[in-house]
N, C-alpha and C. Protein backbone atom coordinates (compact mmCIF):
# COMPACT_ATOMS: atom_id res chain seq x y z
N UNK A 1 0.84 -1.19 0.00
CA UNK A 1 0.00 0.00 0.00
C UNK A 1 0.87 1.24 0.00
N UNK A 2 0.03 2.22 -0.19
CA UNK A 2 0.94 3.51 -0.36
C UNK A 2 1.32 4.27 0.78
N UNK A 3 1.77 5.18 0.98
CA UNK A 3 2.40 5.70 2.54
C UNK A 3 2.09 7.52 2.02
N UNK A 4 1.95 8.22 3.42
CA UNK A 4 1.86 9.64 3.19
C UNK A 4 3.05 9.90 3.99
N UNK A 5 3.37 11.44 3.83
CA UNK A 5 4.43 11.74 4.63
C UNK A 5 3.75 12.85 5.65
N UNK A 6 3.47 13.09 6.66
CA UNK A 6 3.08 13.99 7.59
C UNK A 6 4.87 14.90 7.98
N UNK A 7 3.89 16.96 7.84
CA UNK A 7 5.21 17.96 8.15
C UNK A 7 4.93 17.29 9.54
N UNK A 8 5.89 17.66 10.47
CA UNK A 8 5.55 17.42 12.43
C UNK A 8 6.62 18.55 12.82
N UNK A 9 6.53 18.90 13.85
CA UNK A 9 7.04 20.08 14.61
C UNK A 9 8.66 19.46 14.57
N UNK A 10 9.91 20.02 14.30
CA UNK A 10 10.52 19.94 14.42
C UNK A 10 11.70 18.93 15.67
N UNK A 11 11.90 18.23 15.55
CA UNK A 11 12.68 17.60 16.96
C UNK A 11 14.17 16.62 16.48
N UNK A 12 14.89 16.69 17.36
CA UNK A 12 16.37 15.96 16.85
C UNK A 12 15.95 14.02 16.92
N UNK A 13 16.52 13.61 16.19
CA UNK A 13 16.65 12.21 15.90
C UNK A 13 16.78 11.57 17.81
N UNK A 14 17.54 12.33 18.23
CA UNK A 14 17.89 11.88 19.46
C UNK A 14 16.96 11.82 20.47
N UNK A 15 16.43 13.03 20.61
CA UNK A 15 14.59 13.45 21.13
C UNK A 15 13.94 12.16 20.68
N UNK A 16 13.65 12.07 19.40
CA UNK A 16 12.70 11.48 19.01
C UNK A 16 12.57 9.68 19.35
N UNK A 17 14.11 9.38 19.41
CA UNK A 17 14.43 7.89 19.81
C UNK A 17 14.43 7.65 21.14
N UNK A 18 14.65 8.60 22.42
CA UNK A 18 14.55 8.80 23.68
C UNK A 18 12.57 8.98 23.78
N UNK A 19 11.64 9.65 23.01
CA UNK A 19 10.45 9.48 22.96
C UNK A 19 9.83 8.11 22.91
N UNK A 20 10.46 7.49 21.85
CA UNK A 20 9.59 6.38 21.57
C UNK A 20 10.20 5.34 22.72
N UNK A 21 10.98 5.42 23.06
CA UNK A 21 11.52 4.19 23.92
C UNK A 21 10.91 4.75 25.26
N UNK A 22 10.07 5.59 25.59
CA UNK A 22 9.46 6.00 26.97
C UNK A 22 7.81 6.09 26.62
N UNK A 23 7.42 6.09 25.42
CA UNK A 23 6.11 5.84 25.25
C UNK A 23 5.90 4.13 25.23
N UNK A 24 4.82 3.90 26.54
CA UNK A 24 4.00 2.37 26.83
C UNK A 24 3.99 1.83 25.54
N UNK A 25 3.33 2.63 24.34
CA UNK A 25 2.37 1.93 23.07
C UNK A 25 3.44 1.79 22.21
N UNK A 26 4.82 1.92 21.84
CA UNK A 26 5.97 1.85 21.31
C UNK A 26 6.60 0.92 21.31
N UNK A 27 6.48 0.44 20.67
CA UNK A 27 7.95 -0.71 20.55
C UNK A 27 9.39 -0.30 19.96
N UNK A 28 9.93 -0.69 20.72
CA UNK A 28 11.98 -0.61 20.35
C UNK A 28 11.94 0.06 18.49
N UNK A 29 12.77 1.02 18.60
CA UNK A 29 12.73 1.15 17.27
C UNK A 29 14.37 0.71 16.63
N UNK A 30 13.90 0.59 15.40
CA UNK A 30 14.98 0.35 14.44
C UNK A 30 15.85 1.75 13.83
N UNK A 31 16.66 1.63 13.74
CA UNK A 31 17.20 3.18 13.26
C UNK A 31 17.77 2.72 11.94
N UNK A 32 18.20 3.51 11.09
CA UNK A 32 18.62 3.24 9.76
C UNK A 32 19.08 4.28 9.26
N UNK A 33 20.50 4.67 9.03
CA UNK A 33 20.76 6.02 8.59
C UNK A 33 21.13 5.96 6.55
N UNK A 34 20.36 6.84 6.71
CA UNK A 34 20.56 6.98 4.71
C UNK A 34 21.19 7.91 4.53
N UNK A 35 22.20 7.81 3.33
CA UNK A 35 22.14 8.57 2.67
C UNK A 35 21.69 9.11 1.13
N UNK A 36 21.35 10.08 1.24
CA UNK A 36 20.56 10.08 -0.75
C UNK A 36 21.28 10.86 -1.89
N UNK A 37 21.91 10.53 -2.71
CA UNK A 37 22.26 11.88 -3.57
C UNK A 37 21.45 11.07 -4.89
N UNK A 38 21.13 12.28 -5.09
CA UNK A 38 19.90 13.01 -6.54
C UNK A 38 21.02 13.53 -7.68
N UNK A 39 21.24 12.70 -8.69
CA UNK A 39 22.19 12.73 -9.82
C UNK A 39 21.55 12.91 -10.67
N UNK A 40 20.19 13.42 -10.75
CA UNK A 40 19.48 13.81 -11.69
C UNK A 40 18.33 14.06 -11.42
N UNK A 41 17.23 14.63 -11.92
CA UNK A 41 15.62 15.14 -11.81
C UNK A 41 14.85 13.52 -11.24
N UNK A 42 15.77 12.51 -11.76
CA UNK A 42 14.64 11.22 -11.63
C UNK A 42 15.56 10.39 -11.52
N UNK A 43 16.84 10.33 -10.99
CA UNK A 43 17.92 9.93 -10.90
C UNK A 43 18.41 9.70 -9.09
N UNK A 44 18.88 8.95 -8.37
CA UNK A 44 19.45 9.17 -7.32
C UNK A 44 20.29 7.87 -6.85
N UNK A 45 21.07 7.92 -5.94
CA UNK A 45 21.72 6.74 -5.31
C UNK A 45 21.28 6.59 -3.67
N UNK A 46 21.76 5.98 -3.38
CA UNK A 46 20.91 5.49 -1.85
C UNK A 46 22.30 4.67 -1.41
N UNK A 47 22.71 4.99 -0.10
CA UNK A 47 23.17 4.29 0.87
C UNK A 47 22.72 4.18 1.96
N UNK A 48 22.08 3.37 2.50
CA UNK A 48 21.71 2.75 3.85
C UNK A 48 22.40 1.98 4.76
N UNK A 49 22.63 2.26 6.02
CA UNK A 49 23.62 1.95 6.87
C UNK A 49 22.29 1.28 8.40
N UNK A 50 22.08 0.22 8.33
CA UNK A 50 21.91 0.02 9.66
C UNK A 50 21.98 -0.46 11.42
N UNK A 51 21.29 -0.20 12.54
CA UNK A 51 22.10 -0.41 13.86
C UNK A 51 23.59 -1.45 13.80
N UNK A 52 23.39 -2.52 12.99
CA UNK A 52 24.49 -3.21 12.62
C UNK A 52 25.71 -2.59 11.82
N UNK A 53 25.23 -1.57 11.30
CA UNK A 53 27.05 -1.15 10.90
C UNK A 53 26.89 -1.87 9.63
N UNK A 54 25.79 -2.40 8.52
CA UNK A 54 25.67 -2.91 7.71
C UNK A 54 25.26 -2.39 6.58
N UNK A 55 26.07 -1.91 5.40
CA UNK A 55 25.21 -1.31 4.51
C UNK A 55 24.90 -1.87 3.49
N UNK A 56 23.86 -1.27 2.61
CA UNK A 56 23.35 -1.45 1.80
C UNK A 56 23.42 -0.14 0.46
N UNK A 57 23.71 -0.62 -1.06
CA UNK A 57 23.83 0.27 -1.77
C UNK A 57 22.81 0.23 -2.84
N UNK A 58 21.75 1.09 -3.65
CA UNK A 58 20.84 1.02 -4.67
C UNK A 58 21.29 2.71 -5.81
N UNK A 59 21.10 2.21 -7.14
CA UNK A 59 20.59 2.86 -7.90
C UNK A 59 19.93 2.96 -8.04
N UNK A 60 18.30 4.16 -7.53
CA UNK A 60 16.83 4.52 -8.11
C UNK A 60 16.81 5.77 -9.20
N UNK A 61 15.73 4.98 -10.10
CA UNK A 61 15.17 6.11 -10.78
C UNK A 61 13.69 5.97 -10.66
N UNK A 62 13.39 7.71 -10.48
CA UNK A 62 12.24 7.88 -9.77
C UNK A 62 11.20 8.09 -11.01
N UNK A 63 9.81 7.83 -10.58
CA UNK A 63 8.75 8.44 -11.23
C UNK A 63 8.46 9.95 -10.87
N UNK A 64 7.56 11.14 -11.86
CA UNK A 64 7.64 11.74 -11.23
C UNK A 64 6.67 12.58 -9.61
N UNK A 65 5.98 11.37 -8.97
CA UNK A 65 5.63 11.39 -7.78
C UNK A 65 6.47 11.40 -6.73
N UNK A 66 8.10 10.57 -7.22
CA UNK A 66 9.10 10.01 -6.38
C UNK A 66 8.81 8.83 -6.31
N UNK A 67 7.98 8.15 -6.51
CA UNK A 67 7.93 6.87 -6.28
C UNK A 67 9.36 6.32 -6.65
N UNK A 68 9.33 5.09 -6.30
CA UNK A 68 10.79 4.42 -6.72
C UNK A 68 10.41 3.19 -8.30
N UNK A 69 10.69 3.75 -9.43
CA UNK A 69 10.03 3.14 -10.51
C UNK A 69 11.12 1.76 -10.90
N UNK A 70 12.15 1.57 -10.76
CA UNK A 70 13.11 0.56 -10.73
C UNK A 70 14.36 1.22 -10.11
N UNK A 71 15.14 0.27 -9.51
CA UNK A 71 16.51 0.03 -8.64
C UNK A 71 16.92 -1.27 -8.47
N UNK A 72 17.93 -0.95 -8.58
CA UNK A 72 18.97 -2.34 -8.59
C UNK A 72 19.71 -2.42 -7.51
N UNK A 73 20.28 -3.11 -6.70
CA UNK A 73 21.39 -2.92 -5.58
C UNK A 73 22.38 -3.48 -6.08
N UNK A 74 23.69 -2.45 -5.78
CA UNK A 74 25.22 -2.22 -6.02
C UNK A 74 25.93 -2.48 -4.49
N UNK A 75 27.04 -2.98 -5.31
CA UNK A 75 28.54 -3.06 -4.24
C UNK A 75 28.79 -1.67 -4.01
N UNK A 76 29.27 -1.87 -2.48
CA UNK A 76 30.31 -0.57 -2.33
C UNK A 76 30.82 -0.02 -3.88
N UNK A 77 31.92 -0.38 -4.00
CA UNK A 77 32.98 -0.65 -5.36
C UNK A 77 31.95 0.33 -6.71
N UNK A 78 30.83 -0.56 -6.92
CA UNK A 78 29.93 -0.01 -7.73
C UNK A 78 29.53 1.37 -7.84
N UNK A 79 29.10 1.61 -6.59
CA UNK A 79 28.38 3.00 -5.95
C UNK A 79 29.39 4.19 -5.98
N UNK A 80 30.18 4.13 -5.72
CA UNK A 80 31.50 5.11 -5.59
C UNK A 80 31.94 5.58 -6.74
N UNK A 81 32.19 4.31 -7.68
CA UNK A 81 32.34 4.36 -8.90
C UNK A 81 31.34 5.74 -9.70
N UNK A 82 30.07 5.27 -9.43
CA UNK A 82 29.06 6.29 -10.15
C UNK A 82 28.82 7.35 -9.79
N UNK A 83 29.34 7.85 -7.80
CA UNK A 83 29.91 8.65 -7.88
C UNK A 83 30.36 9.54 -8.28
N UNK A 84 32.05 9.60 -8.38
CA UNK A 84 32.71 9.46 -9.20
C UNK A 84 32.70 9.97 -10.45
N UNK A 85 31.95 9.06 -11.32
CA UNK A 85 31.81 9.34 -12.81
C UNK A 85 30.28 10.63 -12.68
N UNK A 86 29.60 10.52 -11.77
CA UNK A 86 28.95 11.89 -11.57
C UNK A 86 29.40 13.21 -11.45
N UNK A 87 30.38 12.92 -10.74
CA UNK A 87 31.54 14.49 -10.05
C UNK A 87 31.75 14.51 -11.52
N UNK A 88 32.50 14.35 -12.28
CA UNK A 88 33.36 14.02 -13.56
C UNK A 88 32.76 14.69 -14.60
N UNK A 89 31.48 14.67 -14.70
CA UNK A 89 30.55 15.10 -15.96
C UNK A 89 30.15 16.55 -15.66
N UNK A 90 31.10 17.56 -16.76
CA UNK A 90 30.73 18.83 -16.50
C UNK A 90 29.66 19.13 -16.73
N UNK A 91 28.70 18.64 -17.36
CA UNK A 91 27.42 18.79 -17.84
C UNK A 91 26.00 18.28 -17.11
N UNK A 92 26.38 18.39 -15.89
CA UNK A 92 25.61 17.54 -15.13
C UNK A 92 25.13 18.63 -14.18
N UNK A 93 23.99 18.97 -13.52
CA UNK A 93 23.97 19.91 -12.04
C UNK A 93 25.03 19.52 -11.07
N UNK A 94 24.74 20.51 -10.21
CA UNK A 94 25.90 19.87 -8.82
C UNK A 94 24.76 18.81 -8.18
N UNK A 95 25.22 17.57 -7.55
CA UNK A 95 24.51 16.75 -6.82
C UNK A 95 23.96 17.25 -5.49
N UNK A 96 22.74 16.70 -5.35
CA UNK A 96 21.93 17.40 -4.18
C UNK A 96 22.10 15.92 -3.57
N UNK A 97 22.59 16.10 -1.71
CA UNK A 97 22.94 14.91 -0.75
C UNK A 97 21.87 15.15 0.30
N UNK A 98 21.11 14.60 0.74
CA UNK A 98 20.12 14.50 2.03
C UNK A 98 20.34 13.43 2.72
N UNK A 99 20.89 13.80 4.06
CA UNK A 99 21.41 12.61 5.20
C UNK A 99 20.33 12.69 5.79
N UNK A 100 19.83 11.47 6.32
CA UNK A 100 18.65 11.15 7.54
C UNK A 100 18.93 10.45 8.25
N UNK A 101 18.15 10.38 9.02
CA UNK A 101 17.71 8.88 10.42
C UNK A 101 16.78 8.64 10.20
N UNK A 102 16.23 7.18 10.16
CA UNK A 102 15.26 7.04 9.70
C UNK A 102 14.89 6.11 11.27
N UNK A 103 13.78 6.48 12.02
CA UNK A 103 13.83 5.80 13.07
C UNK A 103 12.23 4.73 13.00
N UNK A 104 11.94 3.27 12.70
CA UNK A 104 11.13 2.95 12.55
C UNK A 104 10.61 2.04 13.57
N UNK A 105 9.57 2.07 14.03
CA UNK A 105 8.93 1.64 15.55
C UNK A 105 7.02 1.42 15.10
N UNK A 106 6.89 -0.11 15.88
CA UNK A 106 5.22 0.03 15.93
C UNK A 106 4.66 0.44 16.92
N UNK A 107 3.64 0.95 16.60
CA UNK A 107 2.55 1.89 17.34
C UNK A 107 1.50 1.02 17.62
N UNK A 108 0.88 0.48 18.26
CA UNK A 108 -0.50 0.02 18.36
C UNK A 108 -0.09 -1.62 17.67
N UNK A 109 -0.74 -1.18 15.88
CA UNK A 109 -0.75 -2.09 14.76
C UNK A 109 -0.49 -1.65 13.89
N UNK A 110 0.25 -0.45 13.66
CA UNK A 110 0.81 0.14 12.51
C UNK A 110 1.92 0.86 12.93
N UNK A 111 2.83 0.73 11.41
CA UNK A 111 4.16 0.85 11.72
C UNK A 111 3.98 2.55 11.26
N UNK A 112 5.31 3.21 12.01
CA UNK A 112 5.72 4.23 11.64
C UNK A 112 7.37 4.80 11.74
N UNK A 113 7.61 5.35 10.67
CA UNK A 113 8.57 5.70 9.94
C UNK A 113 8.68 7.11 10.84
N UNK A 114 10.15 7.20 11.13
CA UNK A 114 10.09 9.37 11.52
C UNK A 114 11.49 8.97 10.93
N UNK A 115 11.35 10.36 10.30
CA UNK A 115 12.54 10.92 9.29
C UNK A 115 13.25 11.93 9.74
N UNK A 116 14.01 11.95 10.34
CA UNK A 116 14.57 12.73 10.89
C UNK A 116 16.14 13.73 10.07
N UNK A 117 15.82 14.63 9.70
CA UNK A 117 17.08 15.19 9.25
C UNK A 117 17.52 16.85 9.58
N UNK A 118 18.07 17.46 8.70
CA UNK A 118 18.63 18.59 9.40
C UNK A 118 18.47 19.60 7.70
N UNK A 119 17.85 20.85 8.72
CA UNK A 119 17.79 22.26 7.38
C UNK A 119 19.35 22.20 7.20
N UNK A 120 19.20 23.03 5.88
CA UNK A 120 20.67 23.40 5.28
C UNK A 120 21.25 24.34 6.46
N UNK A 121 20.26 25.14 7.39
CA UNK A 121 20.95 25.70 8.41
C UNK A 121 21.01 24.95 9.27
N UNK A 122 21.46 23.67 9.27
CA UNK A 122 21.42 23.00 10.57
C UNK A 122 20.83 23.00 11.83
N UNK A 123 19.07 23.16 11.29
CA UNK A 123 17.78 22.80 12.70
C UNK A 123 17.42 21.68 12.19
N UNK A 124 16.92 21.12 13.05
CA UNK A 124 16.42 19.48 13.13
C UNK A 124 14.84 19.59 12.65
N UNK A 125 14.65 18.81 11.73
CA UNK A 125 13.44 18.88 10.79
C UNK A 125 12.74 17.18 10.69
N UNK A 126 11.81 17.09 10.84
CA UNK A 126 10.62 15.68 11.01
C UNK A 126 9.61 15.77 9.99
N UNK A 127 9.90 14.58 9.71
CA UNK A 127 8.44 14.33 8.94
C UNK A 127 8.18 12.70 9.18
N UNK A 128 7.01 12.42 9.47
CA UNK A 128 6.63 11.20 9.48
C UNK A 128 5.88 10.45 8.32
N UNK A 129 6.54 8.67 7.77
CA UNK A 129 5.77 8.15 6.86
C UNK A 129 5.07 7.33 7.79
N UNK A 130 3.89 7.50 7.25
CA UNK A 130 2.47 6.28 7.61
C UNK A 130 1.96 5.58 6.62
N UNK A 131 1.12 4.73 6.60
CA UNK A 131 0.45 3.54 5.63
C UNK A 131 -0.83 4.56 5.10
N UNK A 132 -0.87 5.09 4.03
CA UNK A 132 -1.78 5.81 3.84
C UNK A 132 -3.37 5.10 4.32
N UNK A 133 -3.54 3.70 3.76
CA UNK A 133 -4.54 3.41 4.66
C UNK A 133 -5.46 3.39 5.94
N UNK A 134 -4.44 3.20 6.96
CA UNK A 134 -4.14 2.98 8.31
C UNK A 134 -5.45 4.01 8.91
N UNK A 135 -5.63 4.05 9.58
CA UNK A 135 -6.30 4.67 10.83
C UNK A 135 -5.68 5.79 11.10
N UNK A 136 -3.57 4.85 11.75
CA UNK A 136 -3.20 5.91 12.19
C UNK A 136 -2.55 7.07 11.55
N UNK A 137 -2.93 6.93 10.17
CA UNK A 137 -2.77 8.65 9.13
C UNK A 137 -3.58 9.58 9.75
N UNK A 138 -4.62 9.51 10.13
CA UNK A 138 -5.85 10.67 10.51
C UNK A 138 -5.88 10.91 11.40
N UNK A 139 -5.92 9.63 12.44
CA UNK A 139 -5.72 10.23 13.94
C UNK A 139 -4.77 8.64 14.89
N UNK A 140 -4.53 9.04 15.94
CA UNK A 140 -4.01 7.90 16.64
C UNK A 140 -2.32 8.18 16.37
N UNK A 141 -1.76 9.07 16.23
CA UNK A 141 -0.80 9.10 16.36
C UNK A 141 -0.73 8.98 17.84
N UNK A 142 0.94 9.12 18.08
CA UNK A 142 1.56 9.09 20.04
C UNK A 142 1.59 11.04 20.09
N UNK A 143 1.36 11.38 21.39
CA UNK A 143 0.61 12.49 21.18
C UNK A 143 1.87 13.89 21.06
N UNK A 144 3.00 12.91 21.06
CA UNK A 144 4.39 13.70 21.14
C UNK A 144 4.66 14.15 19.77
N UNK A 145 4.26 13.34 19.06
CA UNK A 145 3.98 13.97 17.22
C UNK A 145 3.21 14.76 16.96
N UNK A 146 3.48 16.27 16.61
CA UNK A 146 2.91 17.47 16.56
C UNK A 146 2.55 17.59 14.79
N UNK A 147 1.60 16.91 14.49
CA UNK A 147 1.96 16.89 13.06
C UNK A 147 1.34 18.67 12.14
N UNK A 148 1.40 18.89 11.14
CA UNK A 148 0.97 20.11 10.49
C UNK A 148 0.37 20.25 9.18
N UNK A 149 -0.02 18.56 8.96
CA UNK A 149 -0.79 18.44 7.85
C UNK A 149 0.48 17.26 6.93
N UNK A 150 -0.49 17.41 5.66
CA UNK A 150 0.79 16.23 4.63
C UNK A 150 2.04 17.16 4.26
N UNK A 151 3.32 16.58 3.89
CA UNK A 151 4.19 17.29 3.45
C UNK A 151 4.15 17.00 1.89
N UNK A 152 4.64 18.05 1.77
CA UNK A 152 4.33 18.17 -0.19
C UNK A 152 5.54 19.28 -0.69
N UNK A 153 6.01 19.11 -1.48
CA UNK A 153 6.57 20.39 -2.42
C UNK A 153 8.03 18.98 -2.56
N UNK A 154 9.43 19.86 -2.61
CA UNK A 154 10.45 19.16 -3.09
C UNK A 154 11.06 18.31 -1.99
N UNK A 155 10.73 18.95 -0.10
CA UNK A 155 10.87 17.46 0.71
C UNK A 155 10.62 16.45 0.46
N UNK A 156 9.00 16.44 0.60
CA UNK A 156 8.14 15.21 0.17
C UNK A 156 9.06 14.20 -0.84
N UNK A 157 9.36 14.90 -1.87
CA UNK A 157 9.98 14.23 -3.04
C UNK A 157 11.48 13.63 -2.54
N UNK A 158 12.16 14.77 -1.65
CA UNK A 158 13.79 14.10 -1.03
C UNK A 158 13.37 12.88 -0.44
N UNK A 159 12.38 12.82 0.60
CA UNK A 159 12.35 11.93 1.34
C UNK A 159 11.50 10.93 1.03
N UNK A 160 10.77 10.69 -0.23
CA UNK A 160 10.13 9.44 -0.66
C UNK A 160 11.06 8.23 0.03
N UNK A 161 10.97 7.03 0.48
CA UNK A 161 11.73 6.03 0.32
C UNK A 161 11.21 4.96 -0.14
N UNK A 162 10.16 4.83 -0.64
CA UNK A 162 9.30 3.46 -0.95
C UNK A 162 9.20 3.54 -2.80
């Protein structure tokens, strides 16, 4: 199923993982740190690193919702490489990089995603993915999530991950 992204009041990755591990209805969350660079309008690479110190590397090219329309997963070796041959191509934009935390924990009976990253001025910025289906899109969030409606414009689009 499809997922929305909710704006939420601003809070650090660290806040937010100290929250969920003191809210009753929470279970232990998973953390997962990404990184994204956007090598093109519909173009991007993905490194994912998780609690294990384990990563993972993909080439996506996006639809233009962001959806993820095909990706392949690459070696280290691979990824660097394209890199690399990205820096290299004068004809290319400069690459846009968005680091996150991605902290994922169940609620009740539905899972939720908080995205945790940082403005170009370095304040701590949230947005939460939910199961667009779910219940808990509309209401039933944990009441520490200050949400401000859906997020939309070119975030929305950084932070697609599905």
């Amino acid at each position: 199923s499809s997922s929305i992204l909710l704006d939420c009041s601003p809070l650090p990755a660290s806040e937010v993982r100290r929250l969920i591990e003191q809210d009753p209805k929470a279970e232990r969350p998973i953390k997962t740190n990404v990184l994204l660079t956007y090598v093109g309008d519909n173009v991007r690479l993905q490194k994912r690193g998780m609690d294990s110190a384990t990563f993972s590397y993909f080439y996506q090219e996006l639809q233009d919702d962001s959806q993820v329309a095909r990706q392949f997963e690459m070696d280290c070796w691979h990824y660097h490489s394209k890199l690399e041959t990205f820096k290299k191509d004068k004809d290319s934009a400069p690459a846009v990089t968005v680091q996150e935390q991605i902290l994922t924990f169940k609620y009740g009976d539905a899972y939720i995603r908080c995205h945790c990253y940082l403005s170009s001025e370095g304040k701590p910025m949230l947005a939460v993915e939910v199961d667009a289906e779910s219940k808990i899109a509309s209401r039933g969030l944990p009441t520490w999530l200050k949400t401000s409606g859906v997020l939309r414009g070119p975030m929305a689009r950084l932070l697609a991950t599905k």
